[in-house]
C-alpha atoms as a PDB file:
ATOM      1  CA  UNK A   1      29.035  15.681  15.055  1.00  0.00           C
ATOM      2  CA  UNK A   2      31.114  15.371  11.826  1.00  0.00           C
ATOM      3  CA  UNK A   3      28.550  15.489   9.613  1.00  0.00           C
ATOM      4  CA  UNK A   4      27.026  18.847  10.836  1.00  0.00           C
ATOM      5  CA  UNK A   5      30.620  20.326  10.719  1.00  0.00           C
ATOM      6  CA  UNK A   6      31.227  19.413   7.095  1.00  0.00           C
ATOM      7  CA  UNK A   7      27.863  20.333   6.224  1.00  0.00           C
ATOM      8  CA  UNK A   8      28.673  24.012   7.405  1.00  0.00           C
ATOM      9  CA  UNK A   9      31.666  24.317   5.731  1.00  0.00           C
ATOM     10  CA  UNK A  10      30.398  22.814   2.529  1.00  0.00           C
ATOM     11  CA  UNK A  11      27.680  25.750   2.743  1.00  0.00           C
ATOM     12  CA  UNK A  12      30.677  28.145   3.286  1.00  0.00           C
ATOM     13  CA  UNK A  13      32.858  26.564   0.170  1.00  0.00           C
ATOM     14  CA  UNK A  14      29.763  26.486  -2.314  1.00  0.00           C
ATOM     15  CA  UNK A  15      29.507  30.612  -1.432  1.00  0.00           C
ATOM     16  CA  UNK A  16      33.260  30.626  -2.585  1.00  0.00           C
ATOM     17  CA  UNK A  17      33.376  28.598  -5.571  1.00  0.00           C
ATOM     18  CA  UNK A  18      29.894  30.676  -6.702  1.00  0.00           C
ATOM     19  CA  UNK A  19      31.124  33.957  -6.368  1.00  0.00           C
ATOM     20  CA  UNK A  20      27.438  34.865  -6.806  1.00  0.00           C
ATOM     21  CA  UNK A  21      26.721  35.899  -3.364  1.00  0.00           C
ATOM     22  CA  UNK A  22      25.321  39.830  -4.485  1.00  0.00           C
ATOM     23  CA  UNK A  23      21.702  41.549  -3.992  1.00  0.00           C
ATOM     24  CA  UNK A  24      21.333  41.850  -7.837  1.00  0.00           C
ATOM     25  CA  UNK A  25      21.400  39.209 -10.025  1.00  0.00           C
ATOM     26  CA  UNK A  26      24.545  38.155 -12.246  1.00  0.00           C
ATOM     27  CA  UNK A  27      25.558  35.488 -14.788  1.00  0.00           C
ATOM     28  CA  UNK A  28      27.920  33.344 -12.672  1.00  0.00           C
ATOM     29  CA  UNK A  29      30.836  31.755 -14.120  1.00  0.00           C
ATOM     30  CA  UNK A  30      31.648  27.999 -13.931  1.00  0.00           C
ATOM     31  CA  UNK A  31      33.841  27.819 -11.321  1.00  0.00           C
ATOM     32  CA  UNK A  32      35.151  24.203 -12.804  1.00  0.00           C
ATOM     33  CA  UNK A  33      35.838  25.948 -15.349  1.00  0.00           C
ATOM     34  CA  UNK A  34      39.866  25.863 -14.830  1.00  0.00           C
ATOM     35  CA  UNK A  35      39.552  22.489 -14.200  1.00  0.00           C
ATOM     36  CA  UNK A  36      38.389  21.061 -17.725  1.00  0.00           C
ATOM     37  CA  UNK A  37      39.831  20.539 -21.040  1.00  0.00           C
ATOM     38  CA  UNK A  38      39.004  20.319 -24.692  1.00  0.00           C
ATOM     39  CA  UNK A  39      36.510  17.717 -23.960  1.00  0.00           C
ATOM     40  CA  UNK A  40      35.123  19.069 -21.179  1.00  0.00           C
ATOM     41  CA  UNK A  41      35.881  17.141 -18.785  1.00  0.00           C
ATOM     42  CA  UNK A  42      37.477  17.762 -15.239  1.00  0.00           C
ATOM     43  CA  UNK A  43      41.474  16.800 -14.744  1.00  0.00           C
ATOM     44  CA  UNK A  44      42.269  16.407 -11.296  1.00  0.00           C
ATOM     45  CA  UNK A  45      45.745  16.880  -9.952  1.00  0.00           C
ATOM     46  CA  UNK A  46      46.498  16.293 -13.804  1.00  0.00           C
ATOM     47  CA  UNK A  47      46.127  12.576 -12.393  1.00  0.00           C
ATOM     48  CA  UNK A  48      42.311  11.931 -13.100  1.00  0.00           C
ATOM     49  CA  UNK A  49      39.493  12.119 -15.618  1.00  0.00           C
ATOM     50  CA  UNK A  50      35.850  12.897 -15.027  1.00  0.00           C
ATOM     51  CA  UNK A  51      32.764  13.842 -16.519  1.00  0.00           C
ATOM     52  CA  UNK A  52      31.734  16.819 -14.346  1.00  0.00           C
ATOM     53  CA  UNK A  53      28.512  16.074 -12.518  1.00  0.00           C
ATOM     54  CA  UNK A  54      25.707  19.321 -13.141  1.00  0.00           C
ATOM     55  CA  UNK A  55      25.671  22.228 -11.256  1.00  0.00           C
ATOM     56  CA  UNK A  56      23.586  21.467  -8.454  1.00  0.00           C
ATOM     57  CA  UNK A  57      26.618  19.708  -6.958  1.00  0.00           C
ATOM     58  CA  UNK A  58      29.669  22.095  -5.669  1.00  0.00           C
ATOM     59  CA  UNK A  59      32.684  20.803  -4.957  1.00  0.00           C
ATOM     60  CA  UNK A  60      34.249  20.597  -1.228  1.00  0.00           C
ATOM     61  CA  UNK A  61      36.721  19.888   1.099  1.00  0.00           C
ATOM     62  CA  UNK A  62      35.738  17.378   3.899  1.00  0.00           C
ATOM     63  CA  UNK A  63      38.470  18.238   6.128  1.00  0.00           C
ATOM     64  CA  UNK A  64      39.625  14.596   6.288  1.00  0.00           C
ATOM     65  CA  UNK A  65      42.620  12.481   4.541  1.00  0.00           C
ATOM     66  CA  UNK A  66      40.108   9.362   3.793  1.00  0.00           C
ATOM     67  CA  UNK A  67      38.990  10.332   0.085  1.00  0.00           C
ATOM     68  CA  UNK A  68      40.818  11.995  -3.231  1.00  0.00           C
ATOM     69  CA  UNK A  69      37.920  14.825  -3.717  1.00  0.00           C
ATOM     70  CA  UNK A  70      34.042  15.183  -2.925  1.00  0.00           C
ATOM     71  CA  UNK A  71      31.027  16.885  -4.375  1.00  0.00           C
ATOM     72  CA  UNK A  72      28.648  17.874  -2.130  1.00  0.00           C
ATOM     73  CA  UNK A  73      24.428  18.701  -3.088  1.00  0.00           C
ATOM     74  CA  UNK A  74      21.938  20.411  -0.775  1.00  0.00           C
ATOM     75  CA  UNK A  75      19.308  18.552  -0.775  1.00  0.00           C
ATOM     76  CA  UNK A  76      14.884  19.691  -0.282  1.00  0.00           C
ATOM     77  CA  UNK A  77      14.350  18.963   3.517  1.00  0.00           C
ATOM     78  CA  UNK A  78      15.494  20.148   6.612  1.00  0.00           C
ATOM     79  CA  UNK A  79      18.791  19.321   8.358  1.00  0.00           C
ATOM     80  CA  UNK A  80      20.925  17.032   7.568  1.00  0.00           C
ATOM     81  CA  UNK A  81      19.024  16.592   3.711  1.00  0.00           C
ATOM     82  CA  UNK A  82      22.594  16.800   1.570  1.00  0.00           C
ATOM     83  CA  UNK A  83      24.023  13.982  -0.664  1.00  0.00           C
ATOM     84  CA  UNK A  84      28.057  14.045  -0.868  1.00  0.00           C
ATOM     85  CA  UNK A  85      29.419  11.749  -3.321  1.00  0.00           C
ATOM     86  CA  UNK A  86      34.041  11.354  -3.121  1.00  0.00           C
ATOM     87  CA  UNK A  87      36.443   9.145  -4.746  1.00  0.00           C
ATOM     88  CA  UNK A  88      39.382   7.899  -2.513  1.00  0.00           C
ATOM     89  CA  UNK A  89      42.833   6.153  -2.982  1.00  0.00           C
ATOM     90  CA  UNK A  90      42.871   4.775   0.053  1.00  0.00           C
ATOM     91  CA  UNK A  91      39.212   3.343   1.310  1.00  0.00           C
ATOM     92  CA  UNK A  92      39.180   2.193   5.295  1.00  0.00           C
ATOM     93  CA  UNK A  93      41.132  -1.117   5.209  1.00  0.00           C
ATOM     94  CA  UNK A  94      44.439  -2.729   4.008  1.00  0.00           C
ATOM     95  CA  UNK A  95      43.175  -5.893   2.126  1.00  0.00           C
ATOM     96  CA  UNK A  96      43.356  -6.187  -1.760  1.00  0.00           C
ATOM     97  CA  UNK A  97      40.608  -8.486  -1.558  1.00  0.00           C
ATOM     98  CA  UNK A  98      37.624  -7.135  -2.748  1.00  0.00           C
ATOM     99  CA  UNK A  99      35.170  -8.854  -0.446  1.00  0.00           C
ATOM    100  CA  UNK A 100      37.306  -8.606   2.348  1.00  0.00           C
ATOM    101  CA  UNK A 101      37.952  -4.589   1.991  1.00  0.00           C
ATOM    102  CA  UNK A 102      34.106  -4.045   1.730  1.00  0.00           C
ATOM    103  CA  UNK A 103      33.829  -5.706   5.650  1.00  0.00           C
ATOM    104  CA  UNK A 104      36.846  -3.440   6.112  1.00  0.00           C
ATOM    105  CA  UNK A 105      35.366  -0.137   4.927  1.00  0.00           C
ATOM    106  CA  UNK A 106      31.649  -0.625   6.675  1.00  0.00           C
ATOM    107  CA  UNK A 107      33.837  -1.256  10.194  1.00  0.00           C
ATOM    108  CA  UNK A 108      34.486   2.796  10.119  1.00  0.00           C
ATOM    109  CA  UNK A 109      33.016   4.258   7.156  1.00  0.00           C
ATOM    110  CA  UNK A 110      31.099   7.531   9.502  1.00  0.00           C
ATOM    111  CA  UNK A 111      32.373   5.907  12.830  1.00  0.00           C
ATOM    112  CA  UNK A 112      32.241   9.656  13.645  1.00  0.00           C
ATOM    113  CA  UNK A 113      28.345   9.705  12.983  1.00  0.00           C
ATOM    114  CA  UNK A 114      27.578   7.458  15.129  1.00  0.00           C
ATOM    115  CA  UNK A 115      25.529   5.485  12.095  1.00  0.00           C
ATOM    116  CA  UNK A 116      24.583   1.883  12.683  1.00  0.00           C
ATOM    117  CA  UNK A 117      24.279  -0.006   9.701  1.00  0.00           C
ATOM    118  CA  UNK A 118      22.302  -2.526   8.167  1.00  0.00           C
ATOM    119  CA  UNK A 119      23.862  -5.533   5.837  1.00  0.00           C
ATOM    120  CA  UNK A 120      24.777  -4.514   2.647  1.00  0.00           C
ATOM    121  CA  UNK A 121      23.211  -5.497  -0.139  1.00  0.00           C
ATOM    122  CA  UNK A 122      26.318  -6.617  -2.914  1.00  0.00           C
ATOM    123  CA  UNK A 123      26.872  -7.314  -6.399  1.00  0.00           C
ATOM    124  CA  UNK A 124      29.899  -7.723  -8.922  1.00  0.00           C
ATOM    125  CA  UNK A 125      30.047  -4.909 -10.996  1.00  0.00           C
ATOM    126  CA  UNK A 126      32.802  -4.053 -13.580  1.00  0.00           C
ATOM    127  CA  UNK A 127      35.335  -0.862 -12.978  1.00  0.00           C
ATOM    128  CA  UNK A 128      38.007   0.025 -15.088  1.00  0.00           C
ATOM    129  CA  UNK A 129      37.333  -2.832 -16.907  1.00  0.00           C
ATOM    130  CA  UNK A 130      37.930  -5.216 -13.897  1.00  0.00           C
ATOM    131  CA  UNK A 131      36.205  -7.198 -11.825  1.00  0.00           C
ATOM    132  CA  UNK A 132      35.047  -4.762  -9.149  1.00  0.00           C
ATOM    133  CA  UNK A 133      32.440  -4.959  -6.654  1.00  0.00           C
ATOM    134  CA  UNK A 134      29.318  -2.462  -5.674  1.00  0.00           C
ATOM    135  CA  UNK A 135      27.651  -2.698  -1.563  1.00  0.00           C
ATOM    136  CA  UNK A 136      24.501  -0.175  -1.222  1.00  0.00           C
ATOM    137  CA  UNK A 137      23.041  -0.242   2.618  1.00  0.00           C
ATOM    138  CA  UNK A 138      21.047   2.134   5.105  1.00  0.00           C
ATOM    139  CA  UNK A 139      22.278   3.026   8.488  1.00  0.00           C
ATOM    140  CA  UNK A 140      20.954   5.117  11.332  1.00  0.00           C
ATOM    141  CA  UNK A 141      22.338   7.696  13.681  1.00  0.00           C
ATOM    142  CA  UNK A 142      20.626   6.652  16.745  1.00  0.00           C
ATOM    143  CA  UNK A 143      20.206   9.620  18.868  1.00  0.00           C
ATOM    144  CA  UNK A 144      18.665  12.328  16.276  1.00  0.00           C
ATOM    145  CA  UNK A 145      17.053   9.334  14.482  1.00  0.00           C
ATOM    146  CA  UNK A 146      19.084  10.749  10.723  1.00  0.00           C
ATOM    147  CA  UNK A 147      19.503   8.174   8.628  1.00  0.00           C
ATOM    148  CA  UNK A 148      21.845   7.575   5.792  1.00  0.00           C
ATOM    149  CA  UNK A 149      21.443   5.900   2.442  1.00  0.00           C
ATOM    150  CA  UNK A 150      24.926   4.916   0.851  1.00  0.00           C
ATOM    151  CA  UNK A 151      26.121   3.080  -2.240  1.00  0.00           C
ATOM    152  CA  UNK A 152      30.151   2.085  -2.953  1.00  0.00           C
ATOM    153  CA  UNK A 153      31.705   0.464  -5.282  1.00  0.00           C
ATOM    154  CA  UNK A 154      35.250  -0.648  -5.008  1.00  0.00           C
ATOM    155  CA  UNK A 155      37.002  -0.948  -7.763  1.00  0.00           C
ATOM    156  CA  UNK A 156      41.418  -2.073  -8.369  1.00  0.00           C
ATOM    157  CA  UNK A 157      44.335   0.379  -9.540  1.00  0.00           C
ATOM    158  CA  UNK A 158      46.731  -2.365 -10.218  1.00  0.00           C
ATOM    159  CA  UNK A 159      47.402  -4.352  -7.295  1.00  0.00           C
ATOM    160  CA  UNK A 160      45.248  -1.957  -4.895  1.00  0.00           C
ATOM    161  CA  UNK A 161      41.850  -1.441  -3.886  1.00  0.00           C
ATOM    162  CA  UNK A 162      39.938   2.355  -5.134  1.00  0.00           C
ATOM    163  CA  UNK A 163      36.638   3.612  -4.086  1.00  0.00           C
ATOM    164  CA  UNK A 164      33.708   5.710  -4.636  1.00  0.00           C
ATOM    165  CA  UNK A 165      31.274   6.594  -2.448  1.00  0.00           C
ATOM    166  CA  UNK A 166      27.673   8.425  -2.499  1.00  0.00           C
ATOM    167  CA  UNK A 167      25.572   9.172   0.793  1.00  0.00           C
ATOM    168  CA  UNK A 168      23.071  10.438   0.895  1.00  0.00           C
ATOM    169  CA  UNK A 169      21.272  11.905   4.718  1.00  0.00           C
ATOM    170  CA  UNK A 170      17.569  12.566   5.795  1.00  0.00           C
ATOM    171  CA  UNK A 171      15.448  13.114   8.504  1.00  0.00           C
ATOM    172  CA  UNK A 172      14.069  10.170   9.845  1.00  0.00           C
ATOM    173  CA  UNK A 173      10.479  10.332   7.923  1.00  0.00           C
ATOM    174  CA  UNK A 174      11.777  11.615   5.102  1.00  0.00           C
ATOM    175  CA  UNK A 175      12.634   9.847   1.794  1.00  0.00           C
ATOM    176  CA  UNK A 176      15.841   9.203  -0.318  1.00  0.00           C
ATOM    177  CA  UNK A 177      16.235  10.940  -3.718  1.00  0.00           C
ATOM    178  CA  UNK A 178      17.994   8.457  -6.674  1.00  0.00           C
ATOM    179  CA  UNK A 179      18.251  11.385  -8.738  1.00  0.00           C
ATOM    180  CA  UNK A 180      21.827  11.904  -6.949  1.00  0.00           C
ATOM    181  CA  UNK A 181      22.575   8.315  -7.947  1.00  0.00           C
ATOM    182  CA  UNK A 182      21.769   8.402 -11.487  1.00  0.00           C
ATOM    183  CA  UNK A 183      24.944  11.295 -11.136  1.00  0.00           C
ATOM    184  CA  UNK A 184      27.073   9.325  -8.915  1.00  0.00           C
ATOM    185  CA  UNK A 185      27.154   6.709 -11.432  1.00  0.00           C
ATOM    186  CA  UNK A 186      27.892   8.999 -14.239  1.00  0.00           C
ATOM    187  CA  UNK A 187      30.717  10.407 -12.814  1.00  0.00           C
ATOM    188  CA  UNK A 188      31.947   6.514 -11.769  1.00  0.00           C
ATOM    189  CA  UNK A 189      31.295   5.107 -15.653  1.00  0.00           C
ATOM    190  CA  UNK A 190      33.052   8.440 -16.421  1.00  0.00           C
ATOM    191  CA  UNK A 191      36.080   8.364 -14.789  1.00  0.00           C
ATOM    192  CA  UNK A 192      39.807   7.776 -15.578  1.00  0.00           C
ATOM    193  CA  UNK A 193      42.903   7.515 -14.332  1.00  0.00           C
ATOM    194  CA  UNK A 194      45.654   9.905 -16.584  1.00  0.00           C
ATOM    195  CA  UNK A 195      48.514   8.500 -15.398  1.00  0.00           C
ATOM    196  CA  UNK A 196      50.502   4.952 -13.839  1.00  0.00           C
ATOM    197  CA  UNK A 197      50.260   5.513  -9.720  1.00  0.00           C
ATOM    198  CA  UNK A 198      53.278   5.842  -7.789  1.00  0.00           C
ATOM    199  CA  UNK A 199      52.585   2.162  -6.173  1.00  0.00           C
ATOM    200  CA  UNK A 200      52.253   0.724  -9.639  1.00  0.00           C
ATOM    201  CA  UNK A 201      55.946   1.571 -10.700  1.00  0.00           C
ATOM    202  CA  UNK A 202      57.105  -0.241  -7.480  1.00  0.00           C
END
């Protein structure tokens, strides 16, 4: 299941990025620390500008080519309690229609999982300054019974369609936490782009 996979190696990249794996206790440094300027803030790939989200969420690789970067926090609860919030270039789908790329997205967002989803709930939001457009919904892994609470909001880079995405994953009985959405929308309001993408100078 991909979920379980990434879940294990997000447990083995937090370790890395800690460095604070030791039997006595030490100050650990900020291991985003390289990663932020004068203000503070994180510069990706010198091509984005974030607020970086607390410490409770580690950054992670995914393993996959369907988002830019992800932060991943392990959530109380047993397995699968995590919330994993990513921005990506290129969200499932090909349409620069707003509307249209939300249908788009839901068709194979966690395919892999197995999750079933409900409707989304929408609303126009503003990204960027632009019209943009913001689909929360629950879905359900079947078989285990895990469910899955996740919010997106799509938002335009010129001509083309960005995204961000939070989910967050519990046990069946359990209950969601919107603490890890009050961050996920931090880091959206918070974010930038540095420079003019490659597909805007065409």
């Amino acid at each position: 299941m991909r979920y379980l996979k990434n879940f294990f190696k997000g447990l083995a990249v937090m370790v890395f990025l800690t460095g604070c794996v030791t039997t006595t206790p030490v100050k650990c440094e900020d291991p985003l620390a390289a990663l932020k300027n004068d203000k503070g803030n994180i510069v990706w790939s010198e091509e984005y500008e974030f607020a970086p989200p607390s410490s409770e969420w580690q950054l992670i690789d995914l393993g996959e080519d369907d988002y830019s970067f992800a932060f991943q926090r392990k959530d109380e609860g047993s397995f699968p309690s995590q919330s994993i919030f990513a921005f990506t270039e290129e969200p499932y789908g090909y349409s620069r229609n707003l509307a249209k790329r939300e249908k788009e997205f839901f068709k194979r967002f966690l395919w892999a999982s197995r999750v079933e989803f409900k409707e989304p709930q929408k609303r126009s939001v503003t990204v960027f300054g632009e019209e943009g457009l913001e689909a929360i919904c629950e879905g359900v892994e079947p078989v285990k019974g895990h469910k899955v609470w996740c919010k997106v909001v799509f938002g335009k880079r010129g001509e083309r369609i960005v995204a961000f995405f939070l989910t967050q994953w519990r046990t069946a009985g359990a209950s969601f936490d919107k603490s890890a959405e009050e961050d996920f929308d931090r880091f959206v309001q918070s974010f930038r782009f540095l420079k003019v993408s490659f597909y805007e100078t065409l």
